[in-house]
N, C-alpha and C. Protein backbone atom coordinates (compact mmCIF):
# COMPACT_ATOMS: atom_id res chain seq x y z
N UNK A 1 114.16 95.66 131.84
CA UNK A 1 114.22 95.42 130.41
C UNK A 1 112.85 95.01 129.85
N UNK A 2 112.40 93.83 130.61
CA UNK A 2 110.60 93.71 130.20
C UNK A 2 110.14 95.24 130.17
N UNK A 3 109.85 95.23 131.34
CA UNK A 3 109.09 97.01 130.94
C UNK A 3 109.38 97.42 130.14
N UNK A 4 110.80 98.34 129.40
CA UNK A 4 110.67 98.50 128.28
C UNK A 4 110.74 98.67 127.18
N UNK A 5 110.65 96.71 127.22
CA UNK A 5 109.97 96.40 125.87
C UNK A 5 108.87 96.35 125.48
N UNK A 6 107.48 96.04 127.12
CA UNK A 6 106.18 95.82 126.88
C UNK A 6 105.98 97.46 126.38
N UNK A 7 106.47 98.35 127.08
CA UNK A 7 106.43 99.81 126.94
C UNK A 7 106.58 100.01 125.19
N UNK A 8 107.57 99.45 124.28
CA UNK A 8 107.72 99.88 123.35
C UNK A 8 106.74 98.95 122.33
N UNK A 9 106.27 98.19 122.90
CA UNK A 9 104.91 97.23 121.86
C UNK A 9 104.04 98.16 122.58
N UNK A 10 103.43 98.25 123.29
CA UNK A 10 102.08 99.40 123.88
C UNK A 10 102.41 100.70 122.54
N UNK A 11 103.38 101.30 122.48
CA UNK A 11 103.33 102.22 122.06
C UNK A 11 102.78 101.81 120.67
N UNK A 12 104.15 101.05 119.93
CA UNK A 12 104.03 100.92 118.44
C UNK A 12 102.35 100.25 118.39
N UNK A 13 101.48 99.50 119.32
CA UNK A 13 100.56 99.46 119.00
C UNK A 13 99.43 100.21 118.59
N UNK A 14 99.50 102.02 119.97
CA UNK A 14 99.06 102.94 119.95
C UNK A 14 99.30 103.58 118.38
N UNK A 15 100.65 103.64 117.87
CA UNK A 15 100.89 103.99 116.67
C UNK A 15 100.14 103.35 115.64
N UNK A 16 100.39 101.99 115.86
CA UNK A 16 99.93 101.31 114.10
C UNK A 16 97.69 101.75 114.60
N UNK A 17 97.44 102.23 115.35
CA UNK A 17 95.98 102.03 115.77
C UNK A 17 95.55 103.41 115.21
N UNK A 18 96.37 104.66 115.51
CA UNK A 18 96.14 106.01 114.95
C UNK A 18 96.03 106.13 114.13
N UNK A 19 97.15 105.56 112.96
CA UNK A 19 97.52 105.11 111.61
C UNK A 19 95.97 104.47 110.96
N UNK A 20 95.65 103.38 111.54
CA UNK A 20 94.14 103.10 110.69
C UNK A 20 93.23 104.35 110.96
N UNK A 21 93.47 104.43 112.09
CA UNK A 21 92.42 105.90 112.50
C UNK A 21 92.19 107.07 111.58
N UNK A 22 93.42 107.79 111.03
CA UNK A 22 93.78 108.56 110.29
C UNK A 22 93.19 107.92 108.68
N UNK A 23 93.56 106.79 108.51
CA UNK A 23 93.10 106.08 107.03
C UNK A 23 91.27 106.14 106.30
N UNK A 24 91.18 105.36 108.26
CA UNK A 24 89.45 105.62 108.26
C UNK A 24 88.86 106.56 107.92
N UNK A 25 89.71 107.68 108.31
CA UNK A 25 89.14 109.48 108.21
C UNK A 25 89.40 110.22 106.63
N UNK A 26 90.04 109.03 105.63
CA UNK A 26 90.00 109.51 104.23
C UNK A 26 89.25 108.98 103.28
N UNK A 27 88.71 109.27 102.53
CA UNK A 27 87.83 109.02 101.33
C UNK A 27 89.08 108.13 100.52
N UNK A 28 88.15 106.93 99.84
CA UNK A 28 89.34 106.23 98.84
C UNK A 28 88.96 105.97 97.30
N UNK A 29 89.82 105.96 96.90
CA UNK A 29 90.04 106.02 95.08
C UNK A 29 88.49 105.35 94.80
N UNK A 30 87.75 104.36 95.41
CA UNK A 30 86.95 103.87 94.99
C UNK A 30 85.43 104.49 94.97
N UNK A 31 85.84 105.15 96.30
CA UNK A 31 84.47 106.05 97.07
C UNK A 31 84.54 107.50 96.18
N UNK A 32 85.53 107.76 95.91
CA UNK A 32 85.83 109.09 94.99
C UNK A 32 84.80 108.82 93.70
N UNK A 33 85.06 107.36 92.92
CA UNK A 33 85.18 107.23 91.94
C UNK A 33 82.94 107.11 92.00
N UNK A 34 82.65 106.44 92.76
CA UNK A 34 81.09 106.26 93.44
C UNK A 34 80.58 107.31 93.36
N UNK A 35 81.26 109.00 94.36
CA UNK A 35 80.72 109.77 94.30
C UNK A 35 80.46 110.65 93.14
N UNK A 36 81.41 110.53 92.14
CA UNK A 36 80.88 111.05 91.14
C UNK A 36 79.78 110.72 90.37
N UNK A 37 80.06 109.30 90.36
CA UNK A 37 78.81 108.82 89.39
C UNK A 37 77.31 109.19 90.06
N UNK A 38 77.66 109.22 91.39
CA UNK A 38 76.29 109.34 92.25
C UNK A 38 75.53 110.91 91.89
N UNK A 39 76.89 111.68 91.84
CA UNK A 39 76.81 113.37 91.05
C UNK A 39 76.41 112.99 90.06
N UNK A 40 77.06 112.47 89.13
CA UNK A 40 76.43 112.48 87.73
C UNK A 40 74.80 112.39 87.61
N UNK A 41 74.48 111.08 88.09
CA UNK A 41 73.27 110.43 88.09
C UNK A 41 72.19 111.40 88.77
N UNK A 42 72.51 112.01 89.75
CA UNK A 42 71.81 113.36 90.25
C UNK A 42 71.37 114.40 89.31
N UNK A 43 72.67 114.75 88.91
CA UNK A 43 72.49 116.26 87.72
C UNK A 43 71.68 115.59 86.82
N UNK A 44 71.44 114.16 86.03
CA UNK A 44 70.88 113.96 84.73
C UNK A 44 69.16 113.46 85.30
N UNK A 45 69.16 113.32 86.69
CA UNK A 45 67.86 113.32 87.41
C UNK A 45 67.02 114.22 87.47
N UNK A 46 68.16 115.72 88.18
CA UNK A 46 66.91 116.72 88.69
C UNK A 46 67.70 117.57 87.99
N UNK A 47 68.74 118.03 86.94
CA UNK A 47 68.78 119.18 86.30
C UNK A 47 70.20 119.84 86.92
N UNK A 48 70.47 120.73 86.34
CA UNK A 48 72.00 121.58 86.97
C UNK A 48 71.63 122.26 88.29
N UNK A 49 70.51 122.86 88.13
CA UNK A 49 70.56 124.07 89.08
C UNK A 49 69.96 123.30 90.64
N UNK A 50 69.27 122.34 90.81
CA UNK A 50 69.04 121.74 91.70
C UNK A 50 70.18 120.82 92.03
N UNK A 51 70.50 120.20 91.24
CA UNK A 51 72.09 119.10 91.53
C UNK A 51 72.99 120.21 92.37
N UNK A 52 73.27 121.21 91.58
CA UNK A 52 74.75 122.42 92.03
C UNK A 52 74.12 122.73 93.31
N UNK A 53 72.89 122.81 93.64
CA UNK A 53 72.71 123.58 94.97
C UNK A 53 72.98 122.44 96.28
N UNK A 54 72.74 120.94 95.72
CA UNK A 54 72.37 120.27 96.60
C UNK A 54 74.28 119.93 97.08
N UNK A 55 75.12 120.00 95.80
CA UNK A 55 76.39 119.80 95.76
C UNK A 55 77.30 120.69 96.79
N UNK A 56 76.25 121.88 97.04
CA UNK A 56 77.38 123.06 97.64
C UNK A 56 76.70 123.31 98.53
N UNK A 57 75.45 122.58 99.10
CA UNK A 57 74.56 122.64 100.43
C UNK A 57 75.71 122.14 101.61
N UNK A 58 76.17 122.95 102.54
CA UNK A 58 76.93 122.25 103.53
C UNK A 58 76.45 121.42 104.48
N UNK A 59 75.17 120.76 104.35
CA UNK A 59 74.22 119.63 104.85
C UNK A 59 74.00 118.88 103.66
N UNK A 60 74.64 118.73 102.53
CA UNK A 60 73.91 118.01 101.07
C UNK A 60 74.77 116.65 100.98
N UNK A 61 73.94 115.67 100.33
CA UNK A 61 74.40 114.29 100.79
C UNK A 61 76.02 113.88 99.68
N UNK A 62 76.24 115.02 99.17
CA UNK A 62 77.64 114.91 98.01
C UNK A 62 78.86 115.20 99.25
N UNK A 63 78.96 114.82 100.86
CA UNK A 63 79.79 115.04 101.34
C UNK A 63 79.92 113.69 102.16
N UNK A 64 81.20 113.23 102.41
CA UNK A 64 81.59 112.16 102.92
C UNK A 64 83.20 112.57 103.73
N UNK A 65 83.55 112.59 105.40
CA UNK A 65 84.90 113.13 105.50
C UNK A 65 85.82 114.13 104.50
N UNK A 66 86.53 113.58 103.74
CA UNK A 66 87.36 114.54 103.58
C UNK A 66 86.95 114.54 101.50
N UNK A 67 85.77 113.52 101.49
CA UNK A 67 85.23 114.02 100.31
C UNK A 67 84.28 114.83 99.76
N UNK A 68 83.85 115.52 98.70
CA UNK A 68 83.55 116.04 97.74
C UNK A 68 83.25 116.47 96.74
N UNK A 69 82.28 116.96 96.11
CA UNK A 69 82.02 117.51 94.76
C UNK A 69 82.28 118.77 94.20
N UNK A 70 83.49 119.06 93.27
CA UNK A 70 83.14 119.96 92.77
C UNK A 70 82.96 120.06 91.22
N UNK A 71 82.37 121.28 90.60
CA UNK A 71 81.98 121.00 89.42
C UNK A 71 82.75 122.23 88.58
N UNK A 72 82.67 121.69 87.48
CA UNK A 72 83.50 123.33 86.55
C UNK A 72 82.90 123.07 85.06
N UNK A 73 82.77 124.37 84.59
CA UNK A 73 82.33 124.44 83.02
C UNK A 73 83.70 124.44 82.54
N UNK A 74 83.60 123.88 81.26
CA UNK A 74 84.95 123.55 79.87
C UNK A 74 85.88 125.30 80.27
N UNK A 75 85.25 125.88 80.57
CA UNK A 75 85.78 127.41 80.30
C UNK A 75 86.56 127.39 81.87
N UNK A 76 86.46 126.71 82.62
CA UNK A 76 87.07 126.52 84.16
C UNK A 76 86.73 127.31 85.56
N UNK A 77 85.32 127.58 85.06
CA UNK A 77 84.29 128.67 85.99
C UNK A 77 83.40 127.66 86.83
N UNK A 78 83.75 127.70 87.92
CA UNK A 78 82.98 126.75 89.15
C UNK A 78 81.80 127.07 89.32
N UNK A 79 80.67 125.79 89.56
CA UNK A 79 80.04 125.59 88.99
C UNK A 79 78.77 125.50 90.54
N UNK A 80 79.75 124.42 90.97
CA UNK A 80 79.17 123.84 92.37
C UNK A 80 80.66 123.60 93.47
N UNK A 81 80.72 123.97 94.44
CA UNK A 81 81.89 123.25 95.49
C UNK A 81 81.35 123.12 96.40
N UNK A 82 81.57 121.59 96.84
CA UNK A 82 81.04 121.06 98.66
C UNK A 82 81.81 121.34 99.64
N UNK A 83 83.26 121.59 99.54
CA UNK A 83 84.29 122.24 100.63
C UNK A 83 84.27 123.91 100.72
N UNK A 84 84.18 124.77 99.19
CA UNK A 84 83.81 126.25 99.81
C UNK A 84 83.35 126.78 98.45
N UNK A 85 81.83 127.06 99.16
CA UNK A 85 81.01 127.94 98.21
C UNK A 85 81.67 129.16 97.34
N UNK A 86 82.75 129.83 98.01
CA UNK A 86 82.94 130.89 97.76
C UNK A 86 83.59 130.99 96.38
N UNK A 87 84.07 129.79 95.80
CA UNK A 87 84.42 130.04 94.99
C UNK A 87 83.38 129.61 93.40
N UNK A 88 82.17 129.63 93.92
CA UNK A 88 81.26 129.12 92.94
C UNK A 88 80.97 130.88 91.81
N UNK A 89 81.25 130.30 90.76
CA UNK A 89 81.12 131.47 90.03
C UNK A 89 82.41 131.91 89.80
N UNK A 90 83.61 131.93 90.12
CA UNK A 90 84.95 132.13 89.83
C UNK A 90 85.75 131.38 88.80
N UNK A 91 86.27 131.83 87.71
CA UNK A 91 86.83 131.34 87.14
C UNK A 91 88.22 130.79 87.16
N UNK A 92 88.66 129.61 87.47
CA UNK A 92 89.75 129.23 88.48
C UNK A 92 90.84 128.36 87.06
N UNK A 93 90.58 128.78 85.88
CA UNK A 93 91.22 128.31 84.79
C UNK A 93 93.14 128.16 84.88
N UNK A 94 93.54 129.33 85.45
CA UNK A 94 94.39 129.36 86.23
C UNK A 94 95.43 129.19 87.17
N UNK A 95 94.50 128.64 87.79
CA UNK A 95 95.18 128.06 89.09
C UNK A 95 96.04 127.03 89.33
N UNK A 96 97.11 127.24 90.05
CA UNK A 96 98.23 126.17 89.52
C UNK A 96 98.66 125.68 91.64
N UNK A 97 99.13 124.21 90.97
CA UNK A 97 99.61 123.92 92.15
C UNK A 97 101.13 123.97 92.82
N UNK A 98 101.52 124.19 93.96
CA UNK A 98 102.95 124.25 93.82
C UNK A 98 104.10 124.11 92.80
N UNK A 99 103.48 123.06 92.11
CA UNK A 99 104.73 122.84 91.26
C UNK A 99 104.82 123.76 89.68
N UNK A 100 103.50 124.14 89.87
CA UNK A 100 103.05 124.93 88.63
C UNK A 100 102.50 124.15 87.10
N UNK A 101 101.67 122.79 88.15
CA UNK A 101 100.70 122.32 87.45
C UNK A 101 99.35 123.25 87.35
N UNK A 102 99.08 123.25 86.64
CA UNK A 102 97.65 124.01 86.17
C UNK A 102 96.51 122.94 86.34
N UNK A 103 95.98 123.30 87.52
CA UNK A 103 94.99 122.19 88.15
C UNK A 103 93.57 122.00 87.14
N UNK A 104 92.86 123.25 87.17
CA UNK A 104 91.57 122.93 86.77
C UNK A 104 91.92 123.09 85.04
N UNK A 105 92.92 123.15 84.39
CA UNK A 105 93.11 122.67 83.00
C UNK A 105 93.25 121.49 83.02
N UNK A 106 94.19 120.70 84.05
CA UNK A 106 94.21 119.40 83.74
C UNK A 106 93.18 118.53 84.09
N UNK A 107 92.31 119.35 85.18
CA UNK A 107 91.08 118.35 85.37
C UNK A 107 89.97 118.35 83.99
N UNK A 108 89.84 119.68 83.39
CA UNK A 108 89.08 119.58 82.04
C UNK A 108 89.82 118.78 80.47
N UNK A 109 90.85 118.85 80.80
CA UNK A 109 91.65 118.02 79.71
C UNK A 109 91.28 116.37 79.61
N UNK A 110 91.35 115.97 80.99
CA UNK A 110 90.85 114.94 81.59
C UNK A 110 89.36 114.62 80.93
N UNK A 111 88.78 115.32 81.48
CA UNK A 111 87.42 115.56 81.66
C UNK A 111 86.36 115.25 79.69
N UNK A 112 87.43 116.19 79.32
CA UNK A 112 87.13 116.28 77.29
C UNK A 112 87.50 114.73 77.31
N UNK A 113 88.18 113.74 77.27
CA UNK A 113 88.43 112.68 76.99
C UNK A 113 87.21 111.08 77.93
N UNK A 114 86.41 111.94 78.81
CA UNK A 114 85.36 111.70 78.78
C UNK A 114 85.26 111.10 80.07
N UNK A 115 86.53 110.76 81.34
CA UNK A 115 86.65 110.72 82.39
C UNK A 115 88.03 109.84 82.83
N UNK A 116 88.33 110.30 84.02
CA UNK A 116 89.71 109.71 84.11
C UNK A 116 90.35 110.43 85.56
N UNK A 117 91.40 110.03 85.66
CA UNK A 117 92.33 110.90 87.43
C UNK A 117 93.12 111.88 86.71
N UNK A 118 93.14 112.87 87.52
CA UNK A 118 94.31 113.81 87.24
C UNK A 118 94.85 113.92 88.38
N UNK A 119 96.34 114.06 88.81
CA UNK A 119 97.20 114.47 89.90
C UNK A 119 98.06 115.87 90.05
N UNK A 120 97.96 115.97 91.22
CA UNK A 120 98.72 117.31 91.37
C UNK A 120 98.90 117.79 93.36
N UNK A 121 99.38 118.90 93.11
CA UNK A 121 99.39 118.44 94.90
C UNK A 121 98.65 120.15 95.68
N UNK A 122 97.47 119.72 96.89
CA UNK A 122 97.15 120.79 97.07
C UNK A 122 96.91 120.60 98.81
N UNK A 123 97.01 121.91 99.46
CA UNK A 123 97.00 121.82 101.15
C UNK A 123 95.89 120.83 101.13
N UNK A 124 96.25 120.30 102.29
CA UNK A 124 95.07 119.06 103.40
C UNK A 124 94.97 119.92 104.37
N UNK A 125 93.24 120.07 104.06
CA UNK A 125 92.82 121.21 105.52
C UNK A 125 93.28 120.53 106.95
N UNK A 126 93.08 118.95 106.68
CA UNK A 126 93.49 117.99 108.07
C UNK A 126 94.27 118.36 108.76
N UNK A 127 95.59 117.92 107.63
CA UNK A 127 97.02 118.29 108.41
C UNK A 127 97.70 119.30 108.08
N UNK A 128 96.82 120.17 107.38
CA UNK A 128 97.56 121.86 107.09
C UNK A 128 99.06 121.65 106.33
N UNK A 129 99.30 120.85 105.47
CA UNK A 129 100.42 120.30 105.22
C UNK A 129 99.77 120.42 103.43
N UNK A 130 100.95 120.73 102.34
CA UNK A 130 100.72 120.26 100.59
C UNK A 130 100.76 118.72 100.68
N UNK A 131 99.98 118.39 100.06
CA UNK A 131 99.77 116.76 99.79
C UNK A 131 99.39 116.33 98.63
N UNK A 132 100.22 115.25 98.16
CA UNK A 132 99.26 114.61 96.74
C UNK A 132 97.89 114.46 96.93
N UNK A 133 97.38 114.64 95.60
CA UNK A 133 96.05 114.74 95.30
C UNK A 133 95.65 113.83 94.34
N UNK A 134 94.64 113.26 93.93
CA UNK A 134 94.16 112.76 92.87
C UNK A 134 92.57 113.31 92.62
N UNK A 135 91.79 113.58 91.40
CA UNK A 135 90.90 114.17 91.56
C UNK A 135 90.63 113.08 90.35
N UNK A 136 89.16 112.44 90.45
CA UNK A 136 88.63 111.73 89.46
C UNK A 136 87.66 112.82 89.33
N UNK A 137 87.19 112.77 87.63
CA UNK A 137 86.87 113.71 86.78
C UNK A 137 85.71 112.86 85.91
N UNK A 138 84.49 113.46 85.74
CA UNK A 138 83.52 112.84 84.48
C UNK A 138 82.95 113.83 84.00
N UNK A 139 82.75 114.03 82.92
CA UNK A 139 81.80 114.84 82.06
C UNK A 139 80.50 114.52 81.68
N UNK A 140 79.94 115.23 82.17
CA UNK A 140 77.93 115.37 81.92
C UNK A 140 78.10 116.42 80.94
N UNK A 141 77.14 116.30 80.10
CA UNK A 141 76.85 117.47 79.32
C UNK A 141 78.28 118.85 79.10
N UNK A 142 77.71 119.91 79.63
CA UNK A 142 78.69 120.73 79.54
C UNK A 142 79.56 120.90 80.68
N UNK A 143 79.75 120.07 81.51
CA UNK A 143 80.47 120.37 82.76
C UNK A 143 81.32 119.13 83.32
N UNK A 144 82.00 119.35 84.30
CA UNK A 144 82.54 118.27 84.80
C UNK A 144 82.54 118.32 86.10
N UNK A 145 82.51 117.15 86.84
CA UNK A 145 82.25 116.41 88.14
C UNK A 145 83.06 115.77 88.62
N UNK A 146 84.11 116.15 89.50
CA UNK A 146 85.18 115.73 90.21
C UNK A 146 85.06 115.92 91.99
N UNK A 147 86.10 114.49 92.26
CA UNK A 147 86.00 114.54 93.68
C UNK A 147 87.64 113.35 93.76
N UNK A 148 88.38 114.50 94.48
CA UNK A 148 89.48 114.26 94.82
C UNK A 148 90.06 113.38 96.19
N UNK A 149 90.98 113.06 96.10
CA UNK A 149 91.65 112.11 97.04
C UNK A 149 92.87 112.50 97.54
N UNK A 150 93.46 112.16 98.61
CA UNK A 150 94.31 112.52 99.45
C UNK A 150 95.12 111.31 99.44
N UNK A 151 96.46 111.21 98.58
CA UNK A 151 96.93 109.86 98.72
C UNK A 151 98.20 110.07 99.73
């Protein structure tokens, strides 16, 4: 019976230890909220076209685990992305999430009111799984600067 019970504290310990493990490995509402401003303060430093390159450099310092920069003009045409270039230059106005939220409208809706979170739910490359999202949003000039969260 000792055995196991020590057996079932070993485990749940192994558990609650993965659990921070996994936590450690996410970006948080606060660090989201940092990296933008840190974007911001960049673009109004060295300009769009040097900021966007440094944003979507897959060595560029706008990356932290499972965070990110991406950027979009009012019109919802990507601008800069630190997770995949490919969609830089695409107009993603469109795009809706499972539930048939319209993501990058609500991040510019957001965005016109001059900064703020928008939610919605999109795959976690992590756990290959749909997951809530939160994406904090600021507006520079003509564009906006978001970096999302995994809640």
């Amino acid at each position: 019976m000792k055995t196991l019970f020590k057996g079932l504290v070993v485990g749940l310990c192994v558990l609650a230890l993965n659990g921070v493990a996994l936590a450690a490995d996410k970006g948080t509402a606060e660090e989201a909220v940092a990296m933008v401003k840190k974007g911001v303060a960049f673009v109004k430093a060295n300009g769009k076209e040097k900021a966007f390159a440094e944003i979507s450099s897959p060595t560029g310092q706008f990356k932290d685990r499972d965070l990110y920069i991406m950027v979009y003009d009012m019109k919802g045409i990507n601008q800069a992305h630190g997770a995949n270039p490919r969609l830089i230059g695409k107009n993603l106005l469109e795009i809706k999430d499972v539930d048939g939220v319209y993501i990058v409208k609500g991040l510019i809706a957001v965005a016109q009111k001059g900064s703020g979170w928008f939610d919605y739910k999109w795959p976690n490359a992590a756990t290959k799984t749909v997951e809530d999202k939160s994406t904090y949003v600021e507006k520079v000039d003509d564009v906006l600067i978001g970096v999302g969260i995994y809640k």
